[in-house]
C-alpha atoms as a PDB file:
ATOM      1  CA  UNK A   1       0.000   0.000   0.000  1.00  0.00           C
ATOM      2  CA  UNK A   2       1.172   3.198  -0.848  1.00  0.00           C
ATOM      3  CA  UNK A   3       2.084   5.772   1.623  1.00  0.00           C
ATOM      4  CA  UNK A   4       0.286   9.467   1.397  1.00  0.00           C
ATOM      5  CA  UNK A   5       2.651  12.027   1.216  1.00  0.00           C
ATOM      6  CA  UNK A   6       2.543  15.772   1.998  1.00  0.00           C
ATOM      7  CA  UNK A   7       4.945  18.498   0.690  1.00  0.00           C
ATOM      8  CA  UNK A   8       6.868  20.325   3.416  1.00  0.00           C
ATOM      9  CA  UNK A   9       6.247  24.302   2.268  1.00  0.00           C
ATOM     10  CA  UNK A  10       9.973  25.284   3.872  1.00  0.00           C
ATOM     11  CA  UNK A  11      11.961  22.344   2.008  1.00  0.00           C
ATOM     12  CA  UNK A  12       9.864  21.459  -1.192  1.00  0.00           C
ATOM     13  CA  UNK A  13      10.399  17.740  -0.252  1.00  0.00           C
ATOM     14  CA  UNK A  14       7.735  15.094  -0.307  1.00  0.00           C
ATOM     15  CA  UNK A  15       7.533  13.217   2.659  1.00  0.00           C
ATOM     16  CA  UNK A  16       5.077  10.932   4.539  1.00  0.00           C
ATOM     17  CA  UNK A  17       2.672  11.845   7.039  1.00  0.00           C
ATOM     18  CA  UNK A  18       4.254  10.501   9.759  1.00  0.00           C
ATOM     19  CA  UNK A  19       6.819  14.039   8.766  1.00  0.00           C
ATOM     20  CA  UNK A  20       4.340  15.911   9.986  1.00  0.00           C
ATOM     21  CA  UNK A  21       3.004  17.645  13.375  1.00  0.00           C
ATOM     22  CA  UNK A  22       0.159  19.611  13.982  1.00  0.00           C
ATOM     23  CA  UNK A  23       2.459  22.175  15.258  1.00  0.00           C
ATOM     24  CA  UNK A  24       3.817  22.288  11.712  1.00  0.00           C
ATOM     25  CA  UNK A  25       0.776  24.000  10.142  1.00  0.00           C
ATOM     26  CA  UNK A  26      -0.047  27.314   9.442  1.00  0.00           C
ATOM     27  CA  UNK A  27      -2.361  29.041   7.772  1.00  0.00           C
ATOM     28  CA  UNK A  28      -1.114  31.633   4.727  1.00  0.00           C
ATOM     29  CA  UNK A  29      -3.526  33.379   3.023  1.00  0.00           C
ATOM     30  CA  UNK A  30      -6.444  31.218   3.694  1.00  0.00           C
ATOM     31  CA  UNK A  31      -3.977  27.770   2.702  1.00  0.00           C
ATOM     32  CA  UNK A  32      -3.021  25.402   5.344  1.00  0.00           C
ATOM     33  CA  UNK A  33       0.930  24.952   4.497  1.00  0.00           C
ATOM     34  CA  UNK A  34       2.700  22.423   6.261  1.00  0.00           C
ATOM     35  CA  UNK A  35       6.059  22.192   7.626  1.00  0.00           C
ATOM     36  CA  UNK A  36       7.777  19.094   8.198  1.00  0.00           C
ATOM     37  CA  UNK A  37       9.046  18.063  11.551  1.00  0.00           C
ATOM     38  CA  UNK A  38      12.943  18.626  10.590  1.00  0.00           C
ATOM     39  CA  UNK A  39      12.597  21.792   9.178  1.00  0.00           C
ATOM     40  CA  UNK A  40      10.377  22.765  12.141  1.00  0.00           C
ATOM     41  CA  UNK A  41      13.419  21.970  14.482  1.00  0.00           C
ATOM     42  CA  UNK A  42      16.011  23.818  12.061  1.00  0.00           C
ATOM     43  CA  UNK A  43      13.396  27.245  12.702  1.00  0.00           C
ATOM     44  CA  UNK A  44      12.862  26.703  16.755  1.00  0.00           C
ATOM     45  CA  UNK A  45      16.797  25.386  17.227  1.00  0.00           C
ATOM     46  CA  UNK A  46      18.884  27.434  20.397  1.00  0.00           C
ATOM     47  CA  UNK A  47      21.412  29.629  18.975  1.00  0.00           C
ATOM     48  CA  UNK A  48      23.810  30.073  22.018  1.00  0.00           C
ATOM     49  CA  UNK A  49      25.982  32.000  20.003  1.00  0.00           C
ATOM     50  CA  UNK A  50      24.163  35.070  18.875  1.00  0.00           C
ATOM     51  CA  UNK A  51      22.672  37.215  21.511  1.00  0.00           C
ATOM     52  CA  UNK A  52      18.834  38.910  21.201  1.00  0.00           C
ATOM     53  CA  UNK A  53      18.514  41.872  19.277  1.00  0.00           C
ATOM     54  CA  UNK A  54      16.222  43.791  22.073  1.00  0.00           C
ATOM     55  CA  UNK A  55      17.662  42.498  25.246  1.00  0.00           C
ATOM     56  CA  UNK A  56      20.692  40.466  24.668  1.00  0.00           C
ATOM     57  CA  UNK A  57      20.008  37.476  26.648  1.00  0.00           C
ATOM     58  CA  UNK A  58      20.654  34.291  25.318  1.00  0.00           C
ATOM     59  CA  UNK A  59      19.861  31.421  23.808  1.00  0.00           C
ATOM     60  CA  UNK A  60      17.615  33.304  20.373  1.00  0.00           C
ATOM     61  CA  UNK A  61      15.053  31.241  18.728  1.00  0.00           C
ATOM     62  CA  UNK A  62      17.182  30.076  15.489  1.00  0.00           C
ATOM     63  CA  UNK A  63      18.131  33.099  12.760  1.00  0.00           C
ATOM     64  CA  UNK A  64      15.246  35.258  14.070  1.00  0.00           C
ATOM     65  CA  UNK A  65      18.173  36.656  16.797  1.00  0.00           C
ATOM     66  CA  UNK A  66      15.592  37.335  19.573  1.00  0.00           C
ATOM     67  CA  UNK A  67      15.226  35.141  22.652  1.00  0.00           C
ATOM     68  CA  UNK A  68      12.266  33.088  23.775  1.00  0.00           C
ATOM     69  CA  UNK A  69      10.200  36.001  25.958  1.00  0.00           C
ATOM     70  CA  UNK A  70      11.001  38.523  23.130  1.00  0.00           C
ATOM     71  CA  UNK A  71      10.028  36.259  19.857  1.00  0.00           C
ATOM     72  CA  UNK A  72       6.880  34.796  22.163  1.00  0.00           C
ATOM     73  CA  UNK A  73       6.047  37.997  24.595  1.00  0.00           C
ATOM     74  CA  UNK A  74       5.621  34.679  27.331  1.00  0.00           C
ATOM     75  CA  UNK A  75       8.717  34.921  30.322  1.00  0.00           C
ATOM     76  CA  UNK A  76       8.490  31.335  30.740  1.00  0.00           C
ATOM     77  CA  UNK A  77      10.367  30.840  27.328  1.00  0.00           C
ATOM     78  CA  UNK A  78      13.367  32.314  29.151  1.00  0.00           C
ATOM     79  CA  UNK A  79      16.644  30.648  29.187  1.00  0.00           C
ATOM     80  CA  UNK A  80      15.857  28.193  25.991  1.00  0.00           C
ATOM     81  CA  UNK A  81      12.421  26.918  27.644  1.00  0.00           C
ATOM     82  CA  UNK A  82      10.276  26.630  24.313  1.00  0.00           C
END
C-alpha cells in the first residue's frame, strides 16, 4: 500500500505523514501549508551563540536573533524553555 505524502512548504520535499506535526501548520492566506518536523526543528533550534537583538540574553530562537520572551512575549520561554 502506498504511503500518502505531503509536501513540506519550507523544504519542497515530499515526505510521509508521519513528517508531519500539527504544530507544523499554518495558515497563509487562507492555505493550510505544512512544515515538516525537521525543518520545524532547524526554525525553533537554540542559537547560544548570537545574543537577542532587544535584550541580549541568550539562547535566540534560530536566525530570528531574539530570545524566547522577546520572539513569544511569554517569560516562561526564558533561558531556551520553548
Amino acid at each position: 500500500m502506498a504511503e500518502n505524502m505531503k509536501k513540506c512548504y519550507q523544504c519542497k520535499n515530499k515526505k510521509p505523514d508521519a513528517e508531519f506535526s500539527s504544530k507544523g501548520s499554518r495558515i497563509v492566506h487562507n492555505r493550510s501549508q505544512l512544515i515538516c518536523n525537521s525543518c520545524i526543528e532547524h526554525i525553533y533550534r537554540k542559537n547560544w551563540d548570537v545574543p537577542c537583538q532587544v535584550c541580549e540574553q541568550k539562547p535566540t530562537v534560530g536566525d530570528l536573533k531574539l530570545c524566547g520572551p522577546c520572539t513569544w512575549g511569554e517569560a516562561a520561554t526564558a533561558g531556551g524553555n520553548w
